[in-house]
Protein backbone atom coordinates (compact mmCIF):
# COMPACT_ATOMS: atom_id res chain seq x y z
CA UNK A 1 77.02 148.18 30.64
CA UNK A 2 75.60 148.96 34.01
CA UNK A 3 77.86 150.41 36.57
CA UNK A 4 76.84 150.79 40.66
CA UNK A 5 75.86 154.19 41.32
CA UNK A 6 77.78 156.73 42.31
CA UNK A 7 77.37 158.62 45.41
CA UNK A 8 78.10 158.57 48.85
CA UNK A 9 77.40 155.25 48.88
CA UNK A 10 79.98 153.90 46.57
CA UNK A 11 82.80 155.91 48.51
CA UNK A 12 85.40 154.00 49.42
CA UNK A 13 87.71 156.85 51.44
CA UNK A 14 91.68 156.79 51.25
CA UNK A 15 92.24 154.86 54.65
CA UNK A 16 89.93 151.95 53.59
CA UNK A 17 91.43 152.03 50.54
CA UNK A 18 95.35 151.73 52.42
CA UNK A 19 93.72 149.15 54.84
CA UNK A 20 92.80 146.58 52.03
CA UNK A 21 95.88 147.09 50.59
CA UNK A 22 97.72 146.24 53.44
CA UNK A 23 95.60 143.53 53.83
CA UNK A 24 96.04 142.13 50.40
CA UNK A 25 100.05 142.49 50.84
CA UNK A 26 99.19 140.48 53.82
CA UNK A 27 97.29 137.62 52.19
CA UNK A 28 100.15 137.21 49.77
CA UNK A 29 102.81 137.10 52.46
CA UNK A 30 100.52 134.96 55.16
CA UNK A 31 102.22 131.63 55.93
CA UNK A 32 99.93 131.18 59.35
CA UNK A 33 98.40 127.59 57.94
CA UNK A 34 99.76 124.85 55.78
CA UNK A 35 97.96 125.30 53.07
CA UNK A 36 100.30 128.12 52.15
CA UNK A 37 102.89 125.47 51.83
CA UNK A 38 101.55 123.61 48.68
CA UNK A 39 100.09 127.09 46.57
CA UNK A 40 102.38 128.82 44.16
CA UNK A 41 100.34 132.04 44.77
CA UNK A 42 98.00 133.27 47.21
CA UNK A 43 94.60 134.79 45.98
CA UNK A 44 93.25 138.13 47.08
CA UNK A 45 90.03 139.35 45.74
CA UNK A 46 89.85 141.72 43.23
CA UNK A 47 87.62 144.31 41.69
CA UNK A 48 85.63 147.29 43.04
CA UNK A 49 86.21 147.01 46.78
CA UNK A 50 82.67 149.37 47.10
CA UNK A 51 80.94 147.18 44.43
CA UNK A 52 76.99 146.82 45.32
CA UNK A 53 77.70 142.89 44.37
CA UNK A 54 80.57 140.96 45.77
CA UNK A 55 80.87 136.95 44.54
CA UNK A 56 82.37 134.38 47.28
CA UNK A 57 84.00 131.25 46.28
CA UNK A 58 84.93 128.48 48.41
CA UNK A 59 88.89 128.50 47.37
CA UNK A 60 91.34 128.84 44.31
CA UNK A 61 91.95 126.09 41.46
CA UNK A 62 94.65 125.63 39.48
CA UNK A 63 94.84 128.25 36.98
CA UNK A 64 93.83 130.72 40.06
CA UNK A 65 97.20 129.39 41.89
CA UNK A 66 98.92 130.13 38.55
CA UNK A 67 97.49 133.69 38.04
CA UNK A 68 97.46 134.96 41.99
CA UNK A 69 93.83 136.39 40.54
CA UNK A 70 90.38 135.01 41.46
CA UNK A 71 87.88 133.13 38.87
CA UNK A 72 90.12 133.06 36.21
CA UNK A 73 90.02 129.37 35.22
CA UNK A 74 86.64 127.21 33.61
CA UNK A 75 84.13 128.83 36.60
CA UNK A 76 85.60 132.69 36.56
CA UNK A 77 84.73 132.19 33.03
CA UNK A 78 81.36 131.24 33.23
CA UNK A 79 81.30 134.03 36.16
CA UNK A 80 82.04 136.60 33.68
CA UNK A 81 79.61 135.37 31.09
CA UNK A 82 77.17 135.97 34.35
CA UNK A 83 78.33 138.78 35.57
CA UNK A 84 78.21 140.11 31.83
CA UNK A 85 74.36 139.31 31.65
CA UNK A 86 73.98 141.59 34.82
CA UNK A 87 75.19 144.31 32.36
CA UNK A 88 78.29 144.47 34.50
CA UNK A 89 81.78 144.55 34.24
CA UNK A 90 84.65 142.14 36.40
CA UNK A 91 85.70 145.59 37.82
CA UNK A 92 82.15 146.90 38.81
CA UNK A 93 82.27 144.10 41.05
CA UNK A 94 84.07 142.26 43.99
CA UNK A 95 85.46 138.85 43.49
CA UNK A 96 87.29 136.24 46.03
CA UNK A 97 87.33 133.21 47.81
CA UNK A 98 86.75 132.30 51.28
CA UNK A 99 90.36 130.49 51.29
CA UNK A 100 93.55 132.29 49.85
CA UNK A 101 95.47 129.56 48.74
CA UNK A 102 94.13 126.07 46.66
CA UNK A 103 93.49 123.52 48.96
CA UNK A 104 94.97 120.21 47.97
């Protein structure tokens, strides 16, 4: 398996590291549109917040509203089949959706 290369680059320092956290505890608290209304979970990314690739989906399904975890349903499988052909790993990259919570 490939991994992203280490280095400077790849850094991802202690207060960015607290920032997306608080950010993530954020996502999964927000209540700001009505969307949040109909979800059972909201959907932060996950993975290597560094990662050299990051994938962007449009919003969760169902089995992502189930989980609370990105690309986990019939697409995050074929993503992982991709991302496995990369000769990377789910964790060596950066996964999430544009919207945190399945739209109707």
């Amino acid at each position: 398996m490939r991994t992203a290369p280490a280095g400077p680059v790849r850094e991802v320092d202690e207060e960015k590291q607290r920032v997306l956290r608080v950010l993530e505890e954020k996502i999964l608290r927000c209540t700001l549109c009505p969307l949040s209304q109909g979800r059972t979970r909201a959907v932060p990314g996950e993975g290597d917040y560094s990662a050299p690739l990051m994938f962007v989906g449009e919003g969760p399904g169902a089995d992502e509203d189930i989980q609370g975890r990105p690309f986990v349903g019939r697409a995050g499988q074929l993503l992982t089949r991709i991302i496995s052909a990369m000769n990377y790993r789910r964790q060596d990259v950066y996964i999430t959706n544009v919207v945190k919570c399945r739209p109707p």
